[in-house]
PDB file of N, CA and C in Angstrom:
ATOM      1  N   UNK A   1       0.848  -1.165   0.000  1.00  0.00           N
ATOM      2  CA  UNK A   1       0.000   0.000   0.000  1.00  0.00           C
ATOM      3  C   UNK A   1       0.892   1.227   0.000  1.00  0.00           C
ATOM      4  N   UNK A   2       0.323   1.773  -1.219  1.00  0.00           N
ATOM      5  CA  UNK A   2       1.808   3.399  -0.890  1.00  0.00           C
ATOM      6  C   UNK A   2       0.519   4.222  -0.288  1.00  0.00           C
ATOM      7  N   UNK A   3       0.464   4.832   0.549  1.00  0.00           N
ATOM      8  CA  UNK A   3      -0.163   6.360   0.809  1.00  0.00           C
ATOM      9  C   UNK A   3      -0.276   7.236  -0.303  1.00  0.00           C
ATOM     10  N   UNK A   4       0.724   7.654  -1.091  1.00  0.00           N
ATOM     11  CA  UNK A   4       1.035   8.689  -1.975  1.00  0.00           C
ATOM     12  C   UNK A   4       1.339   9.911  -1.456  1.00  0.00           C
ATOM     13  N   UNK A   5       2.137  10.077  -0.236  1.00  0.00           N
ATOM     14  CA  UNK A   5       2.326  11.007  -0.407  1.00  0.00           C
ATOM     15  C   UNK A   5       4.047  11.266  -0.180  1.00  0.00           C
ATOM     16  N   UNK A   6       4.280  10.116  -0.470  1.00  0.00           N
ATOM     17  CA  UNK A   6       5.632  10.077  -1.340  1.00  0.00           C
ATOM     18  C   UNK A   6       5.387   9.742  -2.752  1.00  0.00           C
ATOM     19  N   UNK A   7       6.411  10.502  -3.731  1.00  0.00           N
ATOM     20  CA  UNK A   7       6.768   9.657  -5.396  1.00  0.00           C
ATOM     21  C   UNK A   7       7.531   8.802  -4.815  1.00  0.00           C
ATOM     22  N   UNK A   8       7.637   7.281  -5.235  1.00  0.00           N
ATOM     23  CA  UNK A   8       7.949   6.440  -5.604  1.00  0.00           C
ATOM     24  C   UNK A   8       9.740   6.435  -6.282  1.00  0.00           C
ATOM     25  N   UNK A   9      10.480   6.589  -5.875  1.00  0.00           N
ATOM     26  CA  UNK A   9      12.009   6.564  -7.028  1.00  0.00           C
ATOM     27  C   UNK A   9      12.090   5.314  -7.618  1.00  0.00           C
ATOM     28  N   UNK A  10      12.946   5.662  -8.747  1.00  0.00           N
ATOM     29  CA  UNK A  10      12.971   4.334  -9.630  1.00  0.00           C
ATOM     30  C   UNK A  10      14.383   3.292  -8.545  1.00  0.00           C
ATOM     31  N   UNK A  11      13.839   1.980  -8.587  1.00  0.00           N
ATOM     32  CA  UNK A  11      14.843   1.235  -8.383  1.00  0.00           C
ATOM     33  C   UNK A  11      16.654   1.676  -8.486  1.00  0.00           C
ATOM     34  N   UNK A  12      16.802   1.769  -9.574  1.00  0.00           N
ATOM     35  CA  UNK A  12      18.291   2.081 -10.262  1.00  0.00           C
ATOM     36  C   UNK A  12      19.089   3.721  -8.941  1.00  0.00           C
ATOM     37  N   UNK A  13      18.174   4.342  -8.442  1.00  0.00           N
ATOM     38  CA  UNK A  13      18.457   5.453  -7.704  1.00  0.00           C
ATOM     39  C   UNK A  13      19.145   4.729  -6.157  1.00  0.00           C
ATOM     40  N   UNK A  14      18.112   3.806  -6.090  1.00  0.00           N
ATOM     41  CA  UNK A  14      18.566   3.040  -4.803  1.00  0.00           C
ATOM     42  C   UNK A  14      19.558   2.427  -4.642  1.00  0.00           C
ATOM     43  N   UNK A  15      20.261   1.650  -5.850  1.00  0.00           N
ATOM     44  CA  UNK A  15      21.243   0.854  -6.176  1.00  0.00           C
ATOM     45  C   UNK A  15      22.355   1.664  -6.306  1.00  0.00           C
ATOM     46  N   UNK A  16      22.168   3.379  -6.864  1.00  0.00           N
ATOM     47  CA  UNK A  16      23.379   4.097  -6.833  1.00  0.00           C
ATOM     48  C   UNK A  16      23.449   4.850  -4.952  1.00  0.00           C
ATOM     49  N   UNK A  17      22.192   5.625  -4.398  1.00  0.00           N
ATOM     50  CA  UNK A  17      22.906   5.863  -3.476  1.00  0.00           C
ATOM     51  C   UNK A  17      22.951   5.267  -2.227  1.00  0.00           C
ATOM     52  N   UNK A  18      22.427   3.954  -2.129  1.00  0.00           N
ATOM     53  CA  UNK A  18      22.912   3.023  -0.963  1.00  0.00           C
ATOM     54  C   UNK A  18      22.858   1.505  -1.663  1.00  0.00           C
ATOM     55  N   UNK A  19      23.788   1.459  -2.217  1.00  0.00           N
ATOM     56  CA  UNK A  19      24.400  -0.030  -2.914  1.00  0.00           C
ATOM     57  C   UNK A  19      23.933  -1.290  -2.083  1.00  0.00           C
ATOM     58  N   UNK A  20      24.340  -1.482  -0.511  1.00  0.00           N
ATOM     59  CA  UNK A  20      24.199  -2.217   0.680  1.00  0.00           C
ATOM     60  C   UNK A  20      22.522  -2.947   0.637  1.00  0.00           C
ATOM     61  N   UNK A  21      21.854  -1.931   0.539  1.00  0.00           N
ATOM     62  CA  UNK A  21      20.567  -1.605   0.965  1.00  0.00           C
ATOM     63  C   UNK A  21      19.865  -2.555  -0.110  1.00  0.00           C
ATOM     64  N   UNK A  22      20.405  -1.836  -1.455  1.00  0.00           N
ATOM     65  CA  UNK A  22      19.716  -2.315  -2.973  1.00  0.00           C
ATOM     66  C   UNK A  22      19.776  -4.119  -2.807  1.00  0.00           C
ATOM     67  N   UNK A  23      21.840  -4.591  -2.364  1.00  0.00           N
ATOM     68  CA  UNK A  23      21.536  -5.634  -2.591  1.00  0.00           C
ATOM     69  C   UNK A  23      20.786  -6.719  -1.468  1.00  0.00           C
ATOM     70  N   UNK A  24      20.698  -6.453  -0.222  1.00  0.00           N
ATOM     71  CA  UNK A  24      20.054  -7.047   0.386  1.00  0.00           C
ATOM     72  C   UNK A  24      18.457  -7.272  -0.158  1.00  0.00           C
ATOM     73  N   UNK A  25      17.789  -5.790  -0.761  1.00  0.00           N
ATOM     74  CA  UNK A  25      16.869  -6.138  -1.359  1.00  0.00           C
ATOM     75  C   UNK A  25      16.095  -7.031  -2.395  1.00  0.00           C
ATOM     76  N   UNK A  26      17.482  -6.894  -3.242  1.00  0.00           N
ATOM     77  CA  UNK A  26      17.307  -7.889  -4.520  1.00  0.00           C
ATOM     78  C   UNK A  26      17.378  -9.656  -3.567  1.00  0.00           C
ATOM     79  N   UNK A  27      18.031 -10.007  -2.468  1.00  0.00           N
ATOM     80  CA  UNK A  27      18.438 -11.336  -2.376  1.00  0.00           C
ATOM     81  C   UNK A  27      16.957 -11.774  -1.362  1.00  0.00           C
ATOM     82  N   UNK A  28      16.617 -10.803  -0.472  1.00  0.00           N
ATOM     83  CA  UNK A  28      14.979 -10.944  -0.284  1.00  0.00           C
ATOM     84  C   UNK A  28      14.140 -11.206  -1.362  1.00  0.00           C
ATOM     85  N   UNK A  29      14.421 -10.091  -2.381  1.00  0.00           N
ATOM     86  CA  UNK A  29      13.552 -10.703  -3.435  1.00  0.00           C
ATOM     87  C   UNK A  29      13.199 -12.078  -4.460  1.00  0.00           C
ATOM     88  N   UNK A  30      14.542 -12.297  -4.395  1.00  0.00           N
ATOM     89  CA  UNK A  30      14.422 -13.448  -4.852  1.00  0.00           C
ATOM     90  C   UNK A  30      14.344 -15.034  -4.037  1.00  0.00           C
ATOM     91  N   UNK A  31      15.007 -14.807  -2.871  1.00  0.00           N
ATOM     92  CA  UNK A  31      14.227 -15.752  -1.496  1.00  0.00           C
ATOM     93  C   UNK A  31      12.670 -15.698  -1.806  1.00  0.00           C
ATOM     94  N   UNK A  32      12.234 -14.818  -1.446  1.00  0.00           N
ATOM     95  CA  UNK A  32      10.489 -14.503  -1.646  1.00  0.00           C
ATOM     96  C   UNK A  32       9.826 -15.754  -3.148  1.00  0.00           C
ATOM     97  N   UNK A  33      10.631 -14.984  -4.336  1.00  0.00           N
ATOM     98  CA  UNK A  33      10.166 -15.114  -5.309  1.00  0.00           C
ATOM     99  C   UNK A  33      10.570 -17.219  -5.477  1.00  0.00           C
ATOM    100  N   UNK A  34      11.712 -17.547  -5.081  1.00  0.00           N
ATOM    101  CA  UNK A  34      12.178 -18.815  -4.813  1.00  0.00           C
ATOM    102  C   UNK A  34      10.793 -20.118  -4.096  1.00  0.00           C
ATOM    103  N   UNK A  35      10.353 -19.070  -2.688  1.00  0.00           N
ATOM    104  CA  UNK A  35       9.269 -19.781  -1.906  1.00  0.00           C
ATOM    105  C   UNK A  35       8.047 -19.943  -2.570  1.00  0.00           C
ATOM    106  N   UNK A  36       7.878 -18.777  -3.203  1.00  0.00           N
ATOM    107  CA  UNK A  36       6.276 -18.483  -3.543  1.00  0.00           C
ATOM    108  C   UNK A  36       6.157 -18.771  -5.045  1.00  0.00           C
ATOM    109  N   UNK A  37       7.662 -19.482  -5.753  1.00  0.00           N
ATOM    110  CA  UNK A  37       7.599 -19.729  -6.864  1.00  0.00           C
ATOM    111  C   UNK A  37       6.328 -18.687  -8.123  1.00  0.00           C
ATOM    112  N   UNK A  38       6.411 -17.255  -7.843  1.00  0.00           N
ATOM    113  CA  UNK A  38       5.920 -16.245  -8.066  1.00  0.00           C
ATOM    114  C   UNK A  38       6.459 -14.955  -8.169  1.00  0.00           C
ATOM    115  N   UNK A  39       6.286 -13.926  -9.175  1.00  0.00           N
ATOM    116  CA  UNK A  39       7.042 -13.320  -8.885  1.00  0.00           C
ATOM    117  C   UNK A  39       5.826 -12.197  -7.710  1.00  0.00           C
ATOM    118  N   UNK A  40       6.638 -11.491  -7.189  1.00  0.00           N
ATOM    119  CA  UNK A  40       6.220 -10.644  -5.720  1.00  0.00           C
ATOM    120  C   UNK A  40       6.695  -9.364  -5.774  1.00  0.00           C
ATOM    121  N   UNK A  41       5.122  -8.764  -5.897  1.00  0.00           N
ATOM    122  CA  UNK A  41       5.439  -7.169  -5.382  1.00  0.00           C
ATOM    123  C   UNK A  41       5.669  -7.233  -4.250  1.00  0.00           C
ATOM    124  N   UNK A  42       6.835  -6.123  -3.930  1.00  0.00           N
ATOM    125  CA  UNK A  42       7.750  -6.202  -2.342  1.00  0.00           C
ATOM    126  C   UNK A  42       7.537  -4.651  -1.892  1.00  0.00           C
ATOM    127  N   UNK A  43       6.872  -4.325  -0.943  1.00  0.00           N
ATOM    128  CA  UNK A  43       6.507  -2.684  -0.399  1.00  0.00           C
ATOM    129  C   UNK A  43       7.626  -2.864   0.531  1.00  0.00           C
ATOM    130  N   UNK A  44       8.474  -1.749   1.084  1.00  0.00           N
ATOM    131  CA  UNK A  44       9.710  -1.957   1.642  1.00  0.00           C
ATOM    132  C   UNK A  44       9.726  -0.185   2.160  1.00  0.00           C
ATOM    133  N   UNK A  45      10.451  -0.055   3.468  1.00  0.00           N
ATOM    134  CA  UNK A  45      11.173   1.405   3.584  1.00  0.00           C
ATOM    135  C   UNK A  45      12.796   1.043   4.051  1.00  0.00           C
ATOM    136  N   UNK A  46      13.445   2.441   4.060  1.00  0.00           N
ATOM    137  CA  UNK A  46      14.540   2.285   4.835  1.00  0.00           C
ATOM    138  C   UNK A  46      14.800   3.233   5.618  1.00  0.00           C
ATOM    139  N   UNK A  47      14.805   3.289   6.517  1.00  0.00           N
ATOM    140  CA  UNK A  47      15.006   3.931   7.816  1.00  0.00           C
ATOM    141  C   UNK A  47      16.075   3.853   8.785  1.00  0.00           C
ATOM    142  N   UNK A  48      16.932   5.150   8.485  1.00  0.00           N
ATOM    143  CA  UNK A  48      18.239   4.871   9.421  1.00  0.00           C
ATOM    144  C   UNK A  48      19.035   3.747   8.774  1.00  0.00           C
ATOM    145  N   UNK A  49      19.085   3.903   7.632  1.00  0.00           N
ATOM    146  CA  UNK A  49      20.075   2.682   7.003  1.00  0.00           C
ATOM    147  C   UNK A  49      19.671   1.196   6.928  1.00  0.00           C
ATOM    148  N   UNK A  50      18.589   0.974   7.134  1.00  0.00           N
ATOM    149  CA  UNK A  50      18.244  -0.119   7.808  1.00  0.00           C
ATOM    150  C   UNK A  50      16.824  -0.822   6.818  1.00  0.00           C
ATOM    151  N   UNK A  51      16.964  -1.895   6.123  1.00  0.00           N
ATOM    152  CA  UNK A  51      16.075  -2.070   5.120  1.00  0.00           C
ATOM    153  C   UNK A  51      14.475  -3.125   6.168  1.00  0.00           C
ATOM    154  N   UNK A  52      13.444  -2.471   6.252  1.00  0.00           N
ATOM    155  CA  UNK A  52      12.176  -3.251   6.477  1.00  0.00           C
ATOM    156  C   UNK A  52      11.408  -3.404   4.964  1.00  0.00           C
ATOM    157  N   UNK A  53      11.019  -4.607   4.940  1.00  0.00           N
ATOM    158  CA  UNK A  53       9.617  -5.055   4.383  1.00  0.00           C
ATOM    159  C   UNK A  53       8.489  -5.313   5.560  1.00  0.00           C
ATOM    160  N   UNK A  54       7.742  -4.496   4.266  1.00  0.00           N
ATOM    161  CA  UNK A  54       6.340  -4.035   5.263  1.00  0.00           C
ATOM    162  C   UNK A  54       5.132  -4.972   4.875  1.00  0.00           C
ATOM    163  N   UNK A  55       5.330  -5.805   3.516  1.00  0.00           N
ATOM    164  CA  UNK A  55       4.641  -6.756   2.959  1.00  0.00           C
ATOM    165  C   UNK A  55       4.867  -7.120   1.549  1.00  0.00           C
ATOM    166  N   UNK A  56       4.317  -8.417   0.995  1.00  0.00           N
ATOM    167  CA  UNK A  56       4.729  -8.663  -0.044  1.00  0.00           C
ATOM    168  C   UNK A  56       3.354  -9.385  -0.853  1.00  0.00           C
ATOM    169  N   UNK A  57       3.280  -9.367  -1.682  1.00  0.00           N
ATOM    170  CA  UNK A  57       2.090 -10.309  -2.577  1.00  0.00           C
ATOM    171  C   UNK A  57       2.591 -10.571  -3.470  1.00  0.00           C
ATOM    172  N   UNK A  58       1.469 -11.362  -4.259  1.00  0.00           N
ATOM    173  CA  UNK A  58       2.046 -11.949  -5.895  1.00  0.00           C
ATOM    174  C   UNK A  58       1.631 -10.836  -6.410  1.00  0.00           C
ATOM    175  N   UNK A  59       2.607 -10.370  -7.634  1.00  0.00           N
ATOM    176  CA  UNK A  59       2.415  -9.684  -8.194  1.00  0.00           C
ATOM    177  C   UNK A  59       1.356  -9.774  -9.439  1.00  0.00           C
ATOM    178  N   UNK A  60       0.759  -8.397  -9.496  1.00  0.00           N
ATOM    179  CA  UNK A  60      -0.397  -9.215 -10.868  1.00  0.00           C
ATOM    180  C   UNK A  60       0.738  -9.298 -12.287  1.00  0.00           C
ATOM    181  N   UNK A  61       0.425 -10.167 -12.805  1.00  0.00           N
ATOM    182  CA  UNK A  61       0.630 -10.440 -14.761  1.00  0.00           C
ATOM    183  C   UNK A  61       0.890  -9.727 -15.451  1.00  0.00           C
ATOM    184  N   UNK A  62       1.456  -8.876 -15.339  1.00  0.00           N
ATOM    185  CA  UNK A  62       1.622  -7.655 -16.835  1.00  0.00           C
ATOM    186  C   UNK A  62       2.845  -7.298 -17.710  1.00  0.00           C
ATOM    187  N   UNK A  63       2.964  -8.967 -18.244  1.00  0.00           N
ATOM    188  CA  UNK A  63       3.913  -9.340 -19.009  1.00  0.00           C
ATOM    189  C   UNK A  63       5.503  -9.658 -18.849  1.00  0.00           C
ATOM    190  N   UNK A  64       5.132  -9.700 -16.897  1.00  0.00           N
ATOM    191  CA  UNK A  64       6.287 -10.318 -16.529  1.00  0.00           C
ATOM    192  C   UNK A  64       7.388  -8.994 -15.828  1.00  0.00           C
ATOM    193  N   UNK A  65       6.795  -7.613 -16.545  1.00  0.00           N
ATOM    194  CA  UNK A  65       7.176  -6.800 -15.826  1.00  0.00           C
ATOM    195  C   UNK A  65       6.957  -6.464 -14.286  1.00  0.00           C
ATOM    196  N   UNK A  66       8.093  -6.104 -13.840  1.00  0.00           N
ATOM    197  CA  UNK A  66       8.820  -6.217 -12.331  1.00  0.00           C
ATOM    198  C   UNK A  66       8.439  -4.738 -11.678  1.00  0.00           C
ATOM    199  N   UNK A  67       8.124  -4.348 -10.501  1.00  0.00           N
ATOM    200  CA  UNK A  67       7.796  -2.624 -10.088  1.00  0.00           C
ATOM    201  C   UNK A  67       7.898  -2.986  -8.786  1.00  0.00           C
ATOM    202  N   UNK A  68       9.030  -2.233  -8.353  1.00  0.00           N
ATOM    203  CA  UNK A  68       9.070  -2.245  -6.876  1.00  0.00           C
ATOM    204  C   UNK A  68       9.412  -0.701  -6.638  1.00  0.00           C
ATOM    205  N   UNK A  69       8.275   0.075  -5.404  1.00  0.00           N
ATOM    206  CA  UNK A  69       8.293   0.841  -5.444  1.00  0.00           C
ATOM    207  C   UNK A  69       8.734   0.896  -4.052  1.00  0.00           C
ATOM    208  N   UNK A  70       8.907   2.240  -3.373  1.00  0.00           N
ATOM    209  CA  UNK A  70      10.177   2.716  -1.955  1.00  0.00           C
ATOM    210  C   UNK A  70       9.604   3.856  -1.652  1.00  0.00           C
ATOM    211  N   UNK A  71       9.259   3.719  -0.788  1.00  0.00           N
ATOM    212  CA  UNK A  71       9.209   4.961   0.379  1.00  0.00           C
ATOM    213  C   UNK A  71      10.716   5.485   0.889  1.00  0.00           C
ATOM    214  N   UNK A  72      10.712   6.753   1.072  1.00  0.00           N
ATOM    215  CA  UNK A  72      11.699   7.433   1.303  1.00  0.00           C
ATOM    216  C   UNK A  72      12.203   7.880   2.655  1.00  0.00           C
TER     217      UNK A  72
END
């Protein structure tokens, strides 16, 4: 669930200014995606350096394309 009243940054922003953060994310993601043999929208913040997931679902179908969006 985003609120909206953050924009959303693209992935690639996260990966440049906290590298650490990005890859722990990606290896959750794919743990997730491994269990649930699915791929999984992942809602996530980081706070104080520190990566939480706040929840995850199957993602809907839309051609396999991937959207993971971040609170700031």
């Amino acid at each position: 669930m985003v609120a909206g009243i953050r924009t959303p940054q693209p992935i690639a922003a996260l990966k440049g200014s906290m590298p650490k953060i990005y890859d722990e994310l990606v290896t959750i993601k794919e743990r997730l995606e491994r269990h649930y043999r699915d791929m999984q929208d992942i809602e996530f913040t980081v706070q104080e350096g520190r990566l939480f997931i706040l929840q995850t679902a199957r993602a809907s179908g839309r051609g396999g394309a991937v959207r993971i969006a971040s609170r700031w």
